[in-house]
PDB file of N, CA and C in Angstrom:
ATOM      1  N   UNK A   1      26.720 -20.535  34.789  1.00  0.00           N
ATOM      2  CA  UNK A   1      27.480 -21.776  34.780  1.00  0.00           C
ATOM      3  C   UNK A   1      26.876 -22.690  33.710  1.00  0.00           C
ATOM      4  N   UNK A   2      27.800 -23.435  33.027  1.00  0.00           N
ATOM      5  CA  UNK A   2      27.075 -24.581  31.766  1.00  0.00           C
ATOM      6  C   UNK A   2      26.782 -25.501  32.763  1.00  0.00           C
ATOM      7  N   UNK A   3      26.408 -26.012  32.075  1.00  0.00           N
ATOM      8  CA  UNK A   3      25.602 -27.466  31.998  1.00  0.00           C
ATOM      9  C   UNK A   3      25.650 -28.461  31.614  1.00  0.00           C
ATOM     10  N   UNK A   4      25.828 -30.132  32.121  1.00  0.00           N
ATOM     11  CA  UNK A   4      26.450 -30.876  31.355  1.00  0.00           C
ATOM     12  C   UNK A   4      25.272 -32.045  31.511  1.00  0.00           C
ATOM     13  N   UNK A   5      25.154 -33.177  30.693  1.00  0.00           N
ATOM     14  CA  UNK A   5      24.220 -34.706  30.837  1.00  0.00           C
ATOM     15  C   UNK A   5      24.933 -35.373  31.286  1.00  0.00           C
ATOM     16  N   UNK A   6      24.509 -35.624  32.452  1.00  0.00           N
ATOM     17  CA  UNK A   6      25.574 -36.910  32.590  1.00  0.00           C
ATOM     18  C   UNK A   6      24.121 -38.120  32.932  1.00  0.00           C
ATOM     19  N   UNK A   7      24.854 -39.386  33.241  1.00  0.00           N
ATOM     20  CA  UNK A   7      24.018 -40.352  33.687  1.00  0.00           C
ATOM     21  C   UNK A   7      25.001 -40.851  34.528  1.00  0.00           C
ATOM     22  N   UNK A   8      25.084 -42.429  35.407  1.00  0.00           N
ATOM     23  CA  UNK A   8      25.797 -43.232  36.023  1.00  0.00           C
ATOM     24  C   UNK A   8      26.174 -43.930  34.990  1.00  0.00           C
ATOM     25  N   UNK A   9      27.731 -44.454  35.370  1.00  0.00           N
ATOM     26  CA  UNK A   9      28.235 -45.374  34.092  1.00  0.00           C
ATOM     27  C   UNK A   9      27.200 -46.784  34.212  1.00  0.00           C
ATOM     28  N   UNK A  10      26.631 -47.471  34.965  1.00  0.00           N
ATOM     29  CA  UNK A  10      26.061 -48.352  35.097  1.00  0.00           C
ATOM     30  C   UNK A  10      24.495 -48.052  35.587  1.00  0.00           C
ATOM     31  N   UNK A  11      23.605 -48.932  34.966  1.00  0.00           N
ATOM     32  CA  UNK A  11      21.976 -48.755  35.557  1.00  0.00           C
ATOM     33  C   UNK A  11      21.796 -48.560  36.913  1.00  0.00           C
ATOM     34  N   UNK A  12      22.962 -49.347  37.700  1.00  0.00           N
ATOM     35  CA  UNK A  12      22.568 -50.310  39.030  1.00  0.00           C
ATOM     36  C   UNK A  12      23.761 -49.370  40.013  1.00  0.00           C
ATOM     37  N   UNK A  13      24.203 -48.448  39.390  1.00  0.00           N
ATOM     38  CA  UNK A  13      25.216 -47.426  40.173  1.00  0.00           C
ATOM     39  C   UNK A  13      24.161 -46.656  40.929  1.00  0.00           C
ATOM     40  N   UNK A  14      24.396 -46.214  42.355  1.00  0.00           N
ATOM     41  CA  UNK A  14      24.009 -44.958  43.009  1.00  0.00           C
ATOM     42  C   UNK A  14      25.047 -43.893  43.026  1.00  0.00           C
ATOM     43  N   UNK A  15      24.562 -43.085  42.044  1.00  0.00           N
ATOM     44  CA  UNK A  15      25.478 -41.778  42.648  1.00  0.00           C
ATOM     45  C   UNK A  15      24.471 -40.654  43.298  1.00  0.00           C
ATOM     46  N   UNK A  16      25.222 -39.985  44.218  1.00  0.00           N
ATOM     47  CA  UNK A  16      24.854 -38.854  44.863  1.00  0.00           C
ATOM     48  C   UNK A  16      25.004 -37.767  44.547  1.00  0.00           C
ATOM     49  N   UNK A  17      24.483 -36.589  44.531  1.00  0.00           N
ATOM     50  CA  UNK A  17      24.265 -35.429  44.251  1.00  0.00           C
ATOM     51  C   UNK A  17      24.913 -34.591  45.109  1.00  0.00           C
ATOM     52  N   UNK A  18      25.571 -33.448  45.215  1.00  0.00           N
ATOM     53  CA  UNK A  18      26.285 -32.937  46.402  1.00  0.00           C
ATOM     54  C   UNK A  18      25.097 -32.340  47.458  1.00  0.00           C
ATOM     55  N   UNK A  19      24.199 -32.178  46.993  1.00  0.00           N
ATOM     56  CA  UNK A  19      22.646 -32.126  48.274  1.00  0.00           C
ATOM     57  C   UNK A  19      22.475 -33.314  48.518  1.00  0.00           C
ATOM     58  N   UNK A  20      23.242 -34.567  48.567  1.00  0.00           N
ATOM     59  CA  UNK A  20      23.129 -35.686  48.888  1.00  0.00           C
ATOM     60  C   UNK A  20      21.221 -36.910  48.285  1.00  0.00           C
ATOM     61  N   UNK A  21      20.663 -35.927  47.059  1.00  0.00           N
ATOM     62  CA  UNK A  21      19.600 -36.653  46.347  1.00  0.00           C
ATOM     63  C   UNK A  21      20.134 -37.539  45.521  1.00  0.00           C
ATOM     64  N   UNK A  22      19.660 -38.700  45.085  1.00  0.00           N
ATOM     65  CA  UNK A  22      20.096 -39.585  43.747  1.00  0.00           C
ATOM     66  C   UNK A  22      20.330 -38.826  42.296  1.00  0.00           C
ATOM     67  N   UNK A  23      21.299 -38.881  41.410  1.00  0.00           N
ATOM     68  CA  UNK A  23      21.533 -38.730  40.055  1.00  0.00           C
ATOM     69  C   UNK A  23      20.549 -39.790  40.198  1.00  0.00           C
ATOM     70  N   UNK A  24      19.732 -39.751  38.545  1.00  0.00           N
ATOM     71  CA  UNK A  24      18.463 -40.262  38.033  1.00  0.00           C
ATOM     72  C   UNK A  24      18.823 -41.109  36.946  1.00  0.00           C
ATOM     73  N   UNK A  25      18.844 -42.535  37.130  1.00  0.00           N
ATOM     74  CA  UNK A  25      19.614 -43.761  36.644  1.00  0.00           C
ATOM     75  C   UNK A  25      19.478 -43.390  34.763  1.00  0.00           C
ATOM     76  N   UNK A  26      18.514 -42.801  34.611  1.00  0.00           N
ATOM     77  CA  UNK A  26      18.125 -42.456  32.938  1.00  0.00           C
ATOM     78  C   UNK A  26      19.265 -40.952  32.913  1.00  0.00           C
ATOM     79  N   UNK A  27      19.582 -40.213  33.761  1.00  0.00           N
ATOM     80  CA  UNK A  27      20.656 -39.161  33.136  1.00  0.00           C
ATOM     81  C   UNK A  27      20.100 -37.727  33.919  1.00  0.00           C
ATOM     82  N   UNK A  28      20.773 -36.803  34.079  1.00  0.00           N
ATOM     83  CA  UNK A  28      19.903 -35.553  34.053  1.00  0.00           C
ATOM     84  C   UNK A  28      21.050 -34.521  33.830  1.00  0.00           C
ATOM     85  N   UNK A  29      20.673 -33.371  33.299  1.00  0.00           N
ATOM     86  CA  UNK A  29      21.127 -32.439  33.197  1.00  0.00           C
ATOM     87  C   UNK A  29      21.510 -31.731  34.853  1.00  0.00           C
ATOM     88  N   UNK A  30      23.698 -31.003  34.967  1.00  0.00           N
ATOM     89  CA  UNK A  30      23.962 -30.767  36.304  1.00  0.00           C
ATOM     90  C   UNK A  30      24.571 -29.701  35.660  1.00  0.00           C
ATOM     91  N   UNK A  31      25.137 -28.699  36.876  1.00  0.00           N
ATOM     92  CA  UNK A  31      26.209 -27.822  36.583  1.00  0.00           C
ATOM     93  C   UNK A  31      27.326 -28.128  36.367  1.00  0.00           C
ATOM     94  N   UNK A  32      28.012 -27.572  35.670  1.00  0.00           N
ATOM     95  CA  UNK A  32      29.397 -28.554  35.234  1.00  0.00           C
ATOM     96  C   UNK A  32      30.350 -27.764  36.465  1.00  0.00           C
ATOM     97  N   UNK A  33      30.556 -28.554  37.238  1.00  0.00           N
ATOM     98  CA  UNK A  33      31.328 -27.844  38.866  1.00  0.00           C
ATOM     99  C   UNK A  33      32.280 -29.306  38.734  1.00  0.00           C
ATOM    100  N   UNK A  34      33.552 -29.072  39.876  1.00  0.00           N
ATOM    101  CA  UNK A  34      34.636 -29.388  39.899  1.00  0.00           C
ATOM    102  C   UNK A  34      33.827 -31.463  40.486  1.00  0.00           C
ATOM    103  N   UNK A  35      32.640 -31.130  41.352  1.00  0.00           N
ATOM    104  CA  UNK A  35      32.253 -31.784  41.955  1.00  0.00           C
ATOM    105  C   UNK A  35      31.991 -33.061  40.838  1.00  0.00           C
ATOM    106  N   UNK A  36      31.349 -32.759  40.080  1.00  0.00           N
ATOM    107  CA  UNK A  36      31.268 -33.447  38.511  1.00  0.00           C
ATOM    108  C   UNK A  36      32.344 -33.880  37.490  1.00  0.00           C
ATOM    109  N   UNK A  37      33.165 -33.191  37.980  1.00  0.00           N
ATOM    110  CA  UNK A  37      34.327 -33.445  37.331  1.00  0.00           C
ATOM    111  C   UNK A  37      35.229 -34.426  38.045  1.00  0.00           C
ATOM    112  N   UNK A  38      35.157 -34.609  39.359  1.00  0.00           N
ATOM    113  CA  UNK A  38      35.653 -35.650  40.075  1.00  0.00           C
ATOM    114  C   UNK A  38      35.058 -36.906  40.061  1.00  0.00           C
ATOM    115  N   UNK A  39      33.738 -37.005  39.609  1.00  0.00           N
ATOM    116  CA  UNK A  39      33.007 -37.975  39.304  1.00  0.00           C
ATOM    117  C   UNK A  39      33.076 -38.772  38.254  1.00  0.00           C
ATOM    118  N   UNK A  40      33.708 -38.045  37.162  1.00  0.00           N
ATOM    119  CA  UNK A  40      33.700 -38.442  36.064  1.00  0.00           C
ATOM    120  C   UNK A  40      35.267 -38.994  35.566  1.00  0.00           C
ATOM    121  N   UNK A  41      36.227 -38.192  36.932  1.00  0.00           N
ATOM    122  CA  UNK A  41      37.848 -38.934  36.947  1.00  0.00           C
ATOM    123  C   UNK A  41      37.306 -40.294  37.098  1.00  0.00           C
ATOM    124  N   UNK A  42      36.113 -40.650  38.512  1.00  0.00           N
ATOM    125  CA  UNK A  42      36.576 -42.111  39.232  1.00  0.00           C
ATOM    126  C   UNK A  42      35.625 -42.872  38.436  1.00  0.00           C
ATOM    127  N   UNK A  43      35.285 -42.134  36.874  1.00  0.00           N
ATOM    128  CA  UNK A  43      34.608 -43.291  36.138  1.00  0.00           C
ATOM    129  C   UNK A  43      33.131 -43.485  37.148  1.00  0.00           C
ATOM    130  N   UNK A  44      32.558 -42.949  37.757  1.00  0.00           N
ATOM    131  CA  UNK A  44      31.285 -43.251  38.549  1.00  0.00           C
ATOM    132  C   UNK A  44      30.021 -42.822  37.297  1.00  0.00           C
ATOM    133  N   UNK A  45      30.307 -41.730  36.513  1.00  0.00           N
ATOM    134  CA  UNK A  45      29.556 -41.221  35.998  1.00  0.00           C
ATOM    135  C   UNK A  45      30.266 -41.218  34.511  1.00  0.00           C
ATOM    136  N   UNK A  46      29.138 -40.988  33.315  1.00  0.00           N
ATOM    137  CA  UNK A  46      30.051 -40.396  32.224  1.00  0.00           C
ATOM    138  C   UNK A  46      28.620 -39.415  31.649  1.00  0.00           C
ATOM    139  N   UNK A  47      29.256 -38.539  30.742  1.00  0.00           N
ATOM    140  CA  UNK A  47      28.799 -37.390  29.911  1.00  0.00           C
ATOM    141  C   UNK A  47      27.775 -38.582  28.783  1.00  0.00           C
ATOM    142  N   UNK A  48      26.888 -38.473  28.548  1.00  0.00           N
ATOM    143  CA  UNK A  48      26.041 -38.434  27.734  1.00  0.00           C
ATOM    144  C   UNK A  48      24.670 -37.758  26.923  1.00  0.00           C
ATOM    145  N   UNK A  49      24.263 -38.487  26.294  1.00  0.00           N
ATOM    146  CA  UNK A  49      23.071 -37.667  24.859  1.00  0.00           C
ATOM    147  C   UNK A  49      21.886 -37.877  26.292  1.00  0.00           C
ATOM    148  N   UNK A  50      21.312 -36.890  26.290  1.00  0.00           N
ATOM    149  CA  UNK A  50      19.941 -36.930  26.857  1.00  0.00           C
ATOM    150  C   UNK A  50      18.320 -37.471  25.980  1.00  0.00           C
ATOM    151  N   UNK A  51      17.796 -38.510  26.472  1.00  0.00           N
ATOM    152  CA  UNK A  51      16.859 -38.861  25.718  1.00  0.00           C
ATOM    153  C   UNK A  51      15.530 -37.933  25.508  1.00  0.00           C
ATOM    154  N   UNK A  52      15.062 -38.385  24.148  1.00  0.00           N
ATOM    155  CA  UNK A  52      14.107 -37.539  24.095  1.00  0.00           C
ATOM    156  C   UNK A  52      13.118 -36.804  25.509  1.00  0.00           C
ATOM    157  N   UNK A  53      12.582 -37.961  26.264  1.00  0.00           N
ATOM    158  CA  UNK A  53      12.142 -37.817  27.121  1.00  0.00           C
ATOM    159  C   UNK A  53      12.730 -36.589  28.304  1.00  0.00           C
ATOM    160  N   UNK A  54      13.841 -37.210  28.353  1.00  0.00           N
ATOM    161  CA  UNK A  54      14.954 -35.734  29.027  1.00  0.00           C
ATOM    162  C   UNK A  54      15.161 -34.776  28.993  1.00  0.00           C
ATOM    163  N   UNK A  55      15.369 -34.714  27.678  1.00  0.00           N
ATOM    164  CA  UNK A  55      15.279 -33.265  26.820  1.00  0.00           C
ATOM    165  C   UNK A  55      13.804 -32.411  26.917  1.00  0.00           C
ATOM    166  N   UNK A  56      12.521 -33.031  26.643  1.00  0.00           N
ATOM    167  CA  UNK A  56      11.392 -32.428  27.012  1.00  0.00           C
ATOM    168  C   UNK A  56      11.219 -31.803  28.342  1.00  0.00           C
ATOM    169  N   UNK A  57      11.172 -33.184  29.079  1.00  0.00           N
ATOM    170  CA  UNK A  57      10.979 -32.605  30.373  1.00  0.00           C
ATOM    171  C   UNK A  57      12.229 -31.226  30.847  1.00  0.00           C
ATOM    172  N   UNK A  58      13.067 -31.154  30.996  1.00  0.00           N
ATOM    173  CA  UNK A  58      14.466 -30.008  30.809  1.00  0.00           C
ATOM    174  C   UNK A  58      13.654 -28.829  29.944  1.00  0.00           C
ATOM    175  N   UNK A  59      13.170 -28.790  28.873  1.00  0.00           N
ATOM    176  CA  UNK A  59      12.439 -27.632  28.159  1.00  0.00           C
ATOM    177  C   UNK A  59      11.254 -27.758  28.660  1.00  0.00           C
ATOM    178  N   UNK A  60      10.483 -28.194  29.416  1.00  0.00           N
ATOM    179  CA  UNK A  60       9.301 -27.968  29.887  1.00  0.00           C
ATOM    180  C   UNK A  60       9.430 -27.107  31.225  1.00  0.00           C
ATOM    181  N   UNK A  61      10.685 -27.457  32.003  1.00  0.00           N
ATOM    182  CA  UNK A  61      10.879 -26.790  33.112  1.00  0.00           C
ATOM    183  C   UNK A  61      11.380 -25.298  32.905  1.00  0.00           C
ATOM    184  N   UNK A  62      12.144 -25.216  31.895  1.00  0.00           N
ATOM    185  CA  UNK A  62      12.575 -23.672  31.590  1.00  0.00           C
ATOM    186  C   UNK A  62      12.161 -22.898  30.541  1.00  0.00           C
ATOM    187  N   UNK A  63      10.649 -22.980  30.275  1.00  0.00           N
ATOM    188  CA  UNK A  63       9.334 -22.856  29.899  1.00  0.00           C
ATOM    189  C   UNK A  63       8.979 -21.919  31.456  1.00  0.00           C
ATOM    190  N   UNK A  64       8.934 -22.657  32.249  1.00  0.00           N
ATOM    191  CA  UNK A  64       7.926 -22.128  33.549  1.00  0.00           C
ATOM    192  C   UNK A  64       8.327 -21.227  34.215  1.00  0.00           C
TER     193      UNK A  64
END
């Protein structure tokens, strides 16, 4: 399955994860599932660039 960046459209948004954990107000890399895609109809979330920082940590984990 791909993979997409998303973040919350806003700093101060909580979105939920379908394991019910927080999306991570700076962005994180998800599976691109229908679940994500409904998120991104109601404008809760949008697709973005992952920051440097993001990007490391993401290649540090699939490194291990």
């Amino acid at each position: 399955m791909s993979k997409i960046f998303i973040k919350p459209r806003k700093p101060e948004f909580i979105v939920f994860k379908p394991n019910g954990c927080r999306l991570k107000s700076e962005g994180e890399y998800v599976d691109a599932e229908p679940f994500w895609q409904r998120r991104l109809n109601d404008r809760d979330v949008v697709v973005a660039q992952p920051s440097k920082a993001a990007a490391s940590s993401t290649d540090n984990k699939k490194g291990k």
